[in-house]
C-alpha atoms as a PDB file:
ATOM      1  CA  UNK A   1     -90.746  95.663 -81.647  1.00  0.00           C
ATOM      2  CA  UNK A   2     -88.558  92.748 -83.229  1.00  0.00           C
ATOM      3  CA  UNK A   3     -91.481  90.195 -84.632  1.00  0.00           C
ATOM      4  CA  UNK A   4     -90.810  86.620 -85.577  1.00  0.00           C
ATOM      5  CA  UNK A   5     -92.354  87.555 -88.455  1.00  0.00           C
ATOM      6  CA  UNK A   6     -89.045  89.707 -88.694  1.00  0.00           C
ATOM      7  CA  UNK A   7     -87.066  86.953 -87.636  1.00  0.00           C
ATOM      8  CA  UNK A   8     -88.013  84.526 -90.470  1.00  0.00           C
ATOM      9  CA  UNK A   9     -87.204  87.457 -92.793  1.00  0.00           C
ATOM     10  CA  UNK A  10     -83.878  88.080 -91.855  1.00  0.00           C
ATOM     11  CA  UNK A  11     -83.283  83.827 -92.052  1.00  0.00           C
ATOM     12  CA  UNK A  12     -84.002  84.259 -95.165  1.00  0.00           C
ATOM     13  CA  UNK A  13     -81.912  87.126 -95.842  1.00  0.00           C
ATOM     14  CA  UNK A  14     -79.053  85.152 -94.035  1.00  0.00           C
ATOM     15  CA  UNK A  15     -79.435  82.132 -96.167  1.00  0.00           C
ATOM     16  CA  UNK A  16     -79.689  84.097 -99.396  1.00  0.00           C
ATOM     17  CA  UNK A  17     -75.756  85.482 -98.565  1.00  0.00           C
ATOM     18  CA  UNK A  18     -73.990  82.530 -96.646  1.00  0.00           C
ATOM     19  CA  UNK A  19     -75.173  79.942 -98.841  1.00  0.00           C
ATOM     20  CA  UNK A  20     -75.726  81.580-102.137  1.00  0.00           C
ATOM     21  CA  UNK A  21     -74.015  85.127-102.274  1.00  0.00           C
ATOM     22  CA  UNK A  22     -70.661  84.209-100.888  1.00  0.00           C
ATOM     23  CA  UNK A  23     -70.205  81.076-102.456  1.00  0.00           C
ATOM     24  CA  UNK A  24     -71.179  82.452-105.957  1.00  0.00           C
ATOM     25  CA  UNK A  25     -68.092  84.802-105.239  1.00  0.00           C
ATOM     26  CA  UNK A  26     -65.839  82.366-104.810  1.00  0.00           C
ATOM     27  CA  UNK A  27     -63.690  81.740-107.937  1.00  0.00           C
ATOM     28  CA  UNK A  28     -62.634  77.817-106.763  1.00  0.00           C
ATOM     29  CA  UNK A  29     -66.416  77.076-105.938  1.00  0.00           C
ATOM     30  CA  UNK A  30     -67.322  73.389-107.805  1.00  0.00           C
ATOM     31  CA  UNK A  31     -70.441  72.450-108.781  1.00  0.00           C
ATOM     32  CA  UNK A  32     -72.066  68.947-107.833  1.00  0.00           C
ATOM     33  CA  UNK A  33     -74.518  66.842-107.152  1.00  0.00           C
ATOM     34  CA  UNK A  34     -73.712  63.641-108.947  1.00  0.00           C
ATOM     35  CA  UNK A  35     -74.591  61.334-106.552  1.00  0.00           C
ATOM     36  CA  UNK A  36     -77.860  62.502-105.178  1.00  0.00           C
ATOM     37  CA  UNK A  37     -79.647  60.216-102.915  1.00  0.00           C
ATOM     38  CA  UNK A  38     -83.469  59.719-103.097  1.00  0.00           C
ATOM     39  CA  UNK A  39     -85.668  62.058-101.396  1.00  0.00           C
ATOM     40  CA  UNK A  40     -89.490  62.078-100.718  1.00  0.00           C
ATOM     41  CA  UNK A  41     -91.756  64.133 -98.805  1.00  0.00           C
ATOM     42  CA  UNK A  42     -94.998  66.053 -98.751  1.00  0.00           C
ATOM     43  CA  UNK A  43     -95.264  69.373 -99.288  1.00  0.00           C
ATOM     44  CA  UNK A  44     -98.077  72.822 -99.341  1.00  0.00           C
ATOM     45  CA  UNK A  45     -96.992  75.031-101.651  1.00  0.00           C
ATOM     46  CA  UNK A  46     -98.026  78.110-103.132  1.00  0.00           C
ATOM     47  CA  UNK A  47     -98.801  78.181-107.249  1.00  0.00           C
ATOM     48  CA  UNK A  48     -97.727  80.663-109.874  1.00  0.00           C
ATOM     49  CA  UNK A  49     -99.477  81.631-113.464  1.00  0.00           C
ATOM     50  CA  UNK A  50     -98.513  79.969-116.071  1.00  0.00           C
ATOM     51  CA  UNK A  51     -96.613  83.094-117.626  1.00  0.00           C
ATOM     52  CA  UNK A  52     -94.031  82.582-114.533  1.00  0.00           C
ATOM     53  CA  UNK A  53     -93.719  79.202-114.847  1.00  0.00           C
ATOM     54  CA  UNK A  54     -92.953  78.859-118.114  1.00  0.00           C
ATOM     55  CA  UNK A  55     -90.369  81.713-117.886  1.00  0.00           C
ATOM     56  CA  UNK A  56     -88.527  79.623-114.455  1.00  0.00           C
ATOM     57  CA  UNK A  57     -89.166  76.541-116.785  1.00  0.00           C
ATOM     58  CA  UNK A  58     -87.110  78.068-119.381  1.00  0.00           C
ATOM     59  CA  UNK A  59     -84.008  79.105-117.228  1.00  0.00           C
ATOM     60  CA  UNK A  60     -84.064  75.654-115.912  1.00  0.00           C
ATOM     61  CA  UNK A  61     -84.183  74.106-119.382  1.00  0.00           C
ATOM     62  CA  UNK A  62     -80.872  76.623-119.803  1.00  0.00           C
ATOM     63  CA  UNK A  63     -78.911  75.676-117.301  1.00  0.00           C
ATOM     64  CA  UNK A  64     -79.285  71.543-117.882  1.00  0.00           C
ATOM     65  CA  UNK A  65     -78.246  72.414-121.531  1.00  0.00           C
ATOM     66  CA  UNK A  66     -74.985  73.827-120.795  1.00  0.00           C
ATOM     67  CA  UNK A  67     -74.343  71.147-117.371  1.00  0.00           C
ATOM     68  CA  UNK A  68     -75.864  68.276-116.084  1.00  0.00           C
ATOM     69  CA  UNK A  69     -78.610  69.229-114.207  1.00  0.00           C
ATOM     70  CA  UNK A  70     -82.243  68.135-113.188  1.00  0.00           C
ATOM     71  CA  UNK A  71     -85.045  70.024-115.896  1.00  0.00           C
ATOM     72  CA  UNK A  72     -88.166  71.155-113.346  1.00  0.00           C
ATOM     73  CA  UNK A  73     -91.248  71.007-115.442  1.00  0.00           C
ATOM     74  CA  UNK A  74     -93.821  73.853-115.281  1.00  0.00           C
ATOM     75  CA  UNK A  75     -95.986  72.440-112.377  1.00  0.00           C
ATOM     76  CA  UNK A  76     -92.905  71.424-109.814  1.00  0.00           C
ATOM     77  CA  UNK A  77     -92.094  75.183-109.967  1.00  0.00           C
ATOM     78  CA  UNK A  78     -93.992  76.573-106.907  1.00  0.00           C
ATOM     79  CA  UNK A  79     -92.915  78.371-103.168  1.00  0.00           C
ATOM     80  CA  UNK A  80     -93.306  75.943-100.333  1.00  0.00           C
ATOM     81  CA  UNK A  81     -95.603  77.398 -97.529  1.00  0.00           C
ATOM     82  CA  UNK A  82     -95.376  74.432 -95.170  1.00  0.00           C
ATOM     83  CA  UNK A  83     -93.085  71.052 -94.841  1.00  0.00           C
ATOM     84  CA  UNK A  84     -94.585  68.172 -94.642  1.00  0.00           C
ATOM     85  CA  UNK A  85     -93.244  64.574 -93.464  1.00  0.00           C
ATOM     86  CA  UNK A  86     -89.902  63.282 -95.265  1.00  0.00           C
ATOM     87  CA  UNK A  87     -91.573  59.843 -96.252  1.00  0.00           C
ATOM     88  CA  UNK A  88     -88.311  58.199 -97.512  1.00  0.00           C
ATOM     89  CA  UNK A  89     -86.683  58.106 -93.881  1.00  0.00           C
ATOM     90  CA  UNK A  90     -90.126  56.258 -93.036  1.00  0.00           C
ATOM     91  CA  UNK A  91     -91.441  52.281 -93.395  1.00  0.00           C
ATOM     92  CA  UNK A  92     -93.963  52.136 -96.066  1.00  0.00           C
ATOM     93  CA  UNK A  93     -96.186  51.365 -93.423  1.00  0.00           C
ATOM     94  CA  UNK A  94     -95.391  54.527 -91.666  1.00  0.00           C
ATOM     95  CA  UNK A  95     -95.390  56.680 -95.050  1.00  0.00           C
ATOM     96  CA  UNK A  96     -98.555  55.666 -96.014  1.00  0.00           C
ATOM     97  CA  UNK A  97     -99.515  56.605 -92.525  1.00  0.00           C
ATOM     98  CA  UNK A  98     -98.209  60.189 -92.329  1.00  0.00           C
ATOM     99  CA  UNK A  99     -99.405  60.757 -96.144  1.00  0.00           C
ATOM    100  CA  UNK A 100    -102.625  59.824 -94.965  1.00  0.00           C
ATOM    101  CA  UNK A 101    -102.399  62.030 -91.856  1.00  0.00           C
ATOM    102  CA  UNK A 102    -100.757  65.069 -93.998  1.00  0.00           C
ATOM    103  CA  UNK A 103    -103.385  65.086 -96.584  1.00  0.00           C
ATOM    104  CA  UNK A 104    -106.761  64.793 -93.921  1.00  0.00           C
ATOM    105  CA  UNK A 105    -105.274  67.884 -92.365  1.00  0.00           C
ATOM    106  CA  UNK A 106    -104.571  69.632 -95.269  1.00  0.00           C
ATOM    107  CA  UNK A 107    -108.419  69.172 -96.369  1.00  0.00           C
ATOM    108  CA  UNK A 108    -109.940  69.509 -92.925  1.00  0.00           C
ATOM    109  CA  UNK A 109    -107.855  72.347 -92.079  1.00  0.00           C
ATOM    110  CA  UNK A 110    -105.383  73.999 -94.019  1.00  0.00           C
ATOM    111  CA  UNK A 111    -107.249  74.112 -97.085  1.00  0.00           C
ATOM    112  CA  UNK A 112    -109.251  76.848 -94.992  1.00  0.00           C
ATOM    113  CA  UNK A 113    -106.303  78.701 -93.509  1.00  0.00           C
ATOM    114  CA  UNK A 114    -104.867  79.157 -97.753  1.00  0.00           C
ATOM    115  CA  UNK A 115    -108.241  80.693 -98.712  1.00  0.00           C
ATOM    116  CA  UNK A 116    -107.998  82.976 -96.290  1.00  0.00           C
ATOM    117  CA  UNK A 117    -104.745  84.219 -96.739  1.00  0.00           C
ATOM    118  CA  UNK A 118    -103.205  83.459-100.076  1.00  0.00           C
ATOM    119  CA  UNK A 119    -105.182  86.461-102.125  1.00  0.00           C
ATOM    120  CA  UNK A 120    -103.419  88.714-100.074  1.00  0.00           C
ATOM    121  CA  UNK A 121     -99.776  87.336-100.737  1.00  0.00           C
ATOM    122  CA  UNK A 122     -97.644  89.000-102.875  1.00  0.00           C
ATOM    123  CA  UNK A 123     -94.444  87.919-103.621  1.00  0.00           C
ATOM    124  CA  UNK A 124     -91.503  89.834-106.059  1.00  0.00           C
ATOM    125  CA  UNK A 125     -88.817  88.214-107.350  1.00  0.00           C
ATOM    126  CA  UNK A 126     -85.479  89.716-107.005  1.00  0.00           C
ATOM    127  CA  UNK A 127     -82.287  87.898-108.854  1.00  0.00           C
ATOM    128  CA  UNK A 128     -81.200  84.507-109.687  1.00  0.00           C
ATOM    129  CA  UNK A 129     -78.808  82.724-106.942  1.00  0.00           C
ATOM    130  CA  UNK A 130     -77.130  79.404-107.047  1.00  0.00           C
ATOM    131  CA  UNK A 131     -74.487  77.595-105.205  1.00  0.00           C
ATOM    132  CA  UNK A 132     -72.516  74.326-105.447  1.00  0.00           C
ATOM    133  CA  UNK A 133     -75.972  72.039-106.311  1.00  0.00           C
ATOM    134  CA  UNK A 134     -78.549  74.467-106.375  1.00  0.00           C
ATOM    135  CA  UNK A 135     -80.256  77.551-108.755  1.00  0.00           C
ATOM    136  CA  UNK A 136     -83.220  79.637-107.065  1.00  0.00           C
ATOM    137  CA  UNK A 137     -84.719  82.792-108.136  1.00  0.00           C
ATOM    138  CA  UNK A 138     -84.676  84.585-105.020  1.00  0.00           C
ATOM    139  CA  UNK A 139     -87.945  86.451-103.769  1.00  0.00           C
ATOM    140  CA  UNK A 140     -89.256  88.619-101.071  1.00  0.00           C
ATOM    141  CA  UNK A 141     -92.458  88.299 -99.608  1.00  0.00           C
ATOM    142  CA  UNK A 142     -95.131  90.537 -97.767  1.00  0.00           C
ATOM    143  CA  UNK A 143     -96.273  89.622 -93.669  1.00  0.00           C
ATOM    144  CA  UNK A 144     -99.220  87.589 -95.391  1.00  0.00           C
ATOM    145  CA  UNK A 145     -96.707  84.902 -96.809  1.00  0.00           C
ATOM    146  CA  UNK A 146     -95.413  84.429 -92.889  1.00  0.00           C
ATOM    147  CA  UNK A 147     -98.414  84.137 -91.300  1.00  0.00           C
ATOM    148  CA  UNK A 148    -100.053  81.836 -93.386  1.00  0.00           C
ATOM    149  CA  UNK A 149     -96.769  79.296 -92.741  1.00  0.00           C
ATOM    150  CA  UNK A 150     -97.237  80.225 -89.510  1.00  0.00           C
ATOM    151  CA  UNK A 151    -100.477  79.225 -89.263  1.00  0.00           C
ATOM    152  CA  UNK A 152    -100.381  75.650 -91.344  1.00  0.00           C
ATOM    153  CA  UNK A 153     -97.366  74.727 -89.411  1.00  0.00           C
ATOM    154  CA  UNK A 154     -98.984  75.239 -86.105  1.00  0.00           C
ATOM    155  CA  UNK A 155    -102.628  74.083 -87.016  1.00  0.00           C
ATOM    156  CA  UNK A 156    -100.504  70.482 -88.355  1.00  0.00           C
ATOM    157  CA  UNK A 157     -98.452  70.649 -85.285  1.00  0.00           C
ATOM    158  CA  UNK A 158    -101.382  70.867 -82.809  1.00  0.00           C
ATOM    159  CA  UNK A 159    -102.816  67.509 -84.604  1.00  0.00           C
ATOM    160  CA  UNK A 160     -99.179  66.097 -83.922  1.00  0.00           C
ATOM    161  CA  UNK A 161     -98.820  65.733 -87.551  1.00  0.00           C
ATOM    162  CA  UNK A 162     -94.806  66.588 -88.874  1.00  0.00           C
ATOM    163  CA  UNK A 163     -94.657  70.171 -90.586  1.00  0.00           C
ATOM    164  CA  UNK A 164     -91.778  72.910 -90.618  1.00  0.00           C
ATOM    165  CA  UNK A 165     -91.399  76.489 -91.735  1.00  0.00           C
ATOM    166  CA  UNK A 166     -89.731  76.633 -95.276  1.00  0.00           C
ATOM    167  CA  UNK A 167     -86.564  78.473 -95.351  1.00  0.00           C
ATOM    168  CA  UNK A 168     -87.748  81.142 -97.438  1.00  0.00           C
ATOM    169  CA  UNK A 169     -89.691  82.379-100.862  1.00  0.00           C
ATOM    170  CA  UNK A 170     -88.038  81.298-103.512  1.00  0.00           C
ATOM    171  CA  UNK A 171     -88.422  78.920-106.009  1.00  0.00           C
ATOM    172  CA  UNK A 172     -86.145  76.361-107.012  1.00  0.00           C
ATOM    173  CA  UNK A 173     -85.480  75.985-110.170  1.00  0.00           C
ATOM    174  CA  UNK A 174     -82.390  73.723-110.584  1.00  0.00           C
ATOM    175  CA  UNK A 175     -80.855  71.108-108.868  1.00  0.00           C
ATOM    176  CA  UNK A 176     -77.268  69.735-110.273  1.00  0.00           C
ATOM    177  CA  UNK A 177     -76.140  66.666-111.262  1.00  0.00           C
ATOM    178  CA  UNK A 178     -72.322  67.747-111.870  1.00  0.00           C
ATOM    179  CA  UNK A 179     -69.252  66.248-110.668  1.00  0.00           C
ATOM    180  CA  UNK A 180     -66.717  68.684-109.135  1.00  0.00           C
ATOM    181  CA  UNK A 181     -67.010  71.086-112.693  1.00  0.00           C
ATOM    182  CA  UNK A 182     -66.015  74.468-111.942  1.00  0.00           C
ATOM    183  CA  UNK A 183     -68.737  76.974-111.244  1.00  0.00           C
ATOM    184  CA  UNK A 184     -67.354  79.415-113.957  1.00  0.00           C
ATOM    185  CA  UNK A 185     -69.278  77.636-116.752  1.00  0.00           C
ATOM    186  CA  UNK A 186     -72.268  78.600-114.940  1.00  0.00           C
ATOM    187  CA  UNK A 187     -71.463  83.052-115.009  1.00  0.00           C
ATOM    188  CA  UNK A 188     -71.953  83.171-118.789  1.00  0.00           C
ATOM    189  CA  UNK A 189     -75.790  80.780-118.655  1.00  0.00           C
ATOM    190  CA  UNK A 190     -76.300  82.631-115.540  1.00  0.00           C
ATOM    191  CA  UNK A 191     -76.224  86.237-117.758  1.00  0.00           C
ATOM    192  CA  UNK A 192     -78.806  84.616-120.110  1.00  0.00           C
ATOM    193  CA  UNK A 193     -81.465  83.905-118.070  1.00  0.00           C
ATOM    194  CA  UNK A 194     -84.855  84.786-119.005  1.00  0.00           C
ATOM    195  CA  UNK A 195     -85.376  88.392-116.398  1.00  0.00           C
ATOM    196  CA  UNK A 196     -87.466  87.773-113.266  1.00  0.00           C
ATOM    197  CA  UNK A 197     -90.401  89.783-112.920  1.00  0.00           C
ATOM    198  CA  UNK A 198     -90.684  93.127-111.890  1.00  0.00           C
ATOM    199  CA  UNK A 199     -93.758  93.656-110.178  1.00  0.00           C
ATOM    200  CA  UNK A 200     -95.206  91.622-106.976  1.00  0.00           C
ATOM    201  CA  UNK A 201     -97.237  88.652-107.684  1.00  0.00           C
ATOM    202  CA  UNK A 202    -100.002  86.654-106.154  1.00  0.00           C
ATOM    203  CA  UNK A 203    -100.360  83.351-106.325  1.00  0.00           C
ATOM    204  CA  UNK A 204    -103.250  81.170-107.751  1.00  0.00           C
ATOM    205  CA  UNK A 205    -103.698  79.020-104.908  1.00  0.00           C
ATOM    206  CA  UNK A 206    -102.397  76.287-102.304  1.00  0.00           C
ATOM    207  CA  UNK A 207    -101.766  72.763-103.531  1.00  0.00           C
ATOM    208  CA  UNK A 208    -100.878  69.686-101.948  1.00  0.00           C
ATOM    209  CA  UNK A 209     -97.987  67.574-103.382  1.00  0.00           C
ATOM    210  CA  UNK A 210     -96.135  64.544-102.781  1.00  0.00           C
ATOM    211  CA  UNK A 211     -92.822  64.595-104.403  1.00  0.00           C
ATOM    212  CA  UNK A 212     -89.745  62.589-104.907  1.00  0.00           C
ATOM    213  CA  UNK A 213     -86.265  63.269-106.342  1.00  0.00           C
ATOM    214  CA  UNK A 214     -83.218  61.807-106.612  1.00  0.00           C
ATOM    215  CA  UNK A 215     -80.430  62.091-109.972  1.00  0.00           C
ATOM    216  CA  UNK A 216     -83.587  60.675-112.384  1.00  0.00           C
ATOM    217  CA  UNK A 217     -85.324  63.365-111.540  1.00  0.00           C
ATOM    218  CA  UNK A 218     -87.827  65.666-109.646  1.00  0.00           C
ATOM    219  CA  UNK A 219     -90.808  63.964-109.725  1.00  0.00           C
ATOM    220  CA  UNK A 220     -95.039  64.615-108.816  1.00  0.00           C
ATOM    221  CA  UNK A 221     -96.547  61.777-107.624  1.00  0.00           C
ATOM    222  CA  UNK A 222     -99.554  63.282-106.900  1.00  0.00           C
ATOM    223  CA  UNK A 223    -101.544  66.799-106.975  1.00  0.00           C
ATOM    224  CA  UNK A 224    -104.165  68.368-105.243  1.00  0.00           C
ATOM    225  CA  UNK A 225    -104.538  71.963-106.493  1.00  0.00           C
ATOM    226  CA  UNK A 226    -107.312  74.222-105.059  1.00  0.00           C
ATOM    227  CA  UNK A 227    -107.755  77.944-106.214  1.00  0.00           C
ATOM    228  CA  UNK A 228    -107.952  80.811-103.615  1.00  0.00           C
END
């Protein structure tokens, strides 16, 4: 029987080729990102050891030396298991209304729902993908990863408090701040990269962020990190 479970997974896999595979083929793809307009949100995501973060913080550290590019620091290097609100298409009235709604839920409820499920994740890392603004490592993840996005989405949605699936596993690692430069100076830096790991990892635990971005950088306001 066809699952949504299955259904998410083969999103994923979708995304992974139209808007990452296919345009990395493409000898005329540009690379931009120049003008990036300012972005905050809320976010539950799933934390890595420090031995993977460093490693992702290292190929992003790579690729802004060779083109203009945002760094992510150890700590904004994470999976997102649930979307939260997009604050910066909100009043500050409203924003500090849905932060306040996001984060009750994510202690009364979801909080819960991670413990349960997290310790079971595993998630491997497969290859490094990028397109015209963007460089992921790409991942696969067990059932366990699903359901528990599953889960927060519909526990926040029941509370009629704004939360999405994420697209997929991954982490993202750079975001680009070039203007129309040719994607070939990316193949070499792309060979370079520190190698993913090869065997499945668990993460540490949920936390509960508030970020912001735009062409200063990608930014933490705040952190709420809780262990599984």
């Amino acid at each position: 029987m066809h699952s949504s479970l299955d259904t998410l997974f083969e999103k994923q896999q979708s995304i992974y080729l139209n808007a990452f595979k296919h345009p990395m083929a493409q000898q005329e793809l540009q690379l931009t990102g120049a003008d990036r307009p300012f972005e905050a949100g809320m976010l539950v995501v799933l934390k890595y050891p420090p031995e993977l973060t460093e490693r992702l913080h290292q190929a992003s550290l790579a690729v802004a030396s060779t083109i203009p590019a945002l760094t992510y620091a150890p700590e904004a290097l994470y999976t997102t298991v649930a979307v939260g609100p997009k604050l910066h298409d909100l009043t500050d009235h409203e924003a500090s209304k849905s932060e306040l709604q996001f984060s009750s839920w994510f202690f009364e409820e979801g909080l819960a729902l991670g413990q349960s499920l997290t310790e079971r994740i595993q998630i491997t890392f497969t290859e490094w993908l990028y397109n015209s603004n963007t460089l992921i490592a790409a991942s696969k993840a067990n059932q366990h990863f699903w359901q528990l996005a599953d889960q927060l989405v519909s526990s926040a949605n029941k509370r009629s408090i704004r939360s999405a699936m994420p697209w997929g596993s991954h982490v993202t690692v750079s975001r680009f701040l070039a203007d129309k430069t040719p994607a070939s100076v990316m193949r070499e830096p792309l060979s370079q990269l520190p190698g993913l790991p090869t065997k499945a990892i668990t993460p540490q635990g949920l936390e509960l962020v508030h970020y912001e971005c735009d062409s200063h950088g990608f930014r933490l306001r705040n952190r709420d990190f809780w262990n599984s």
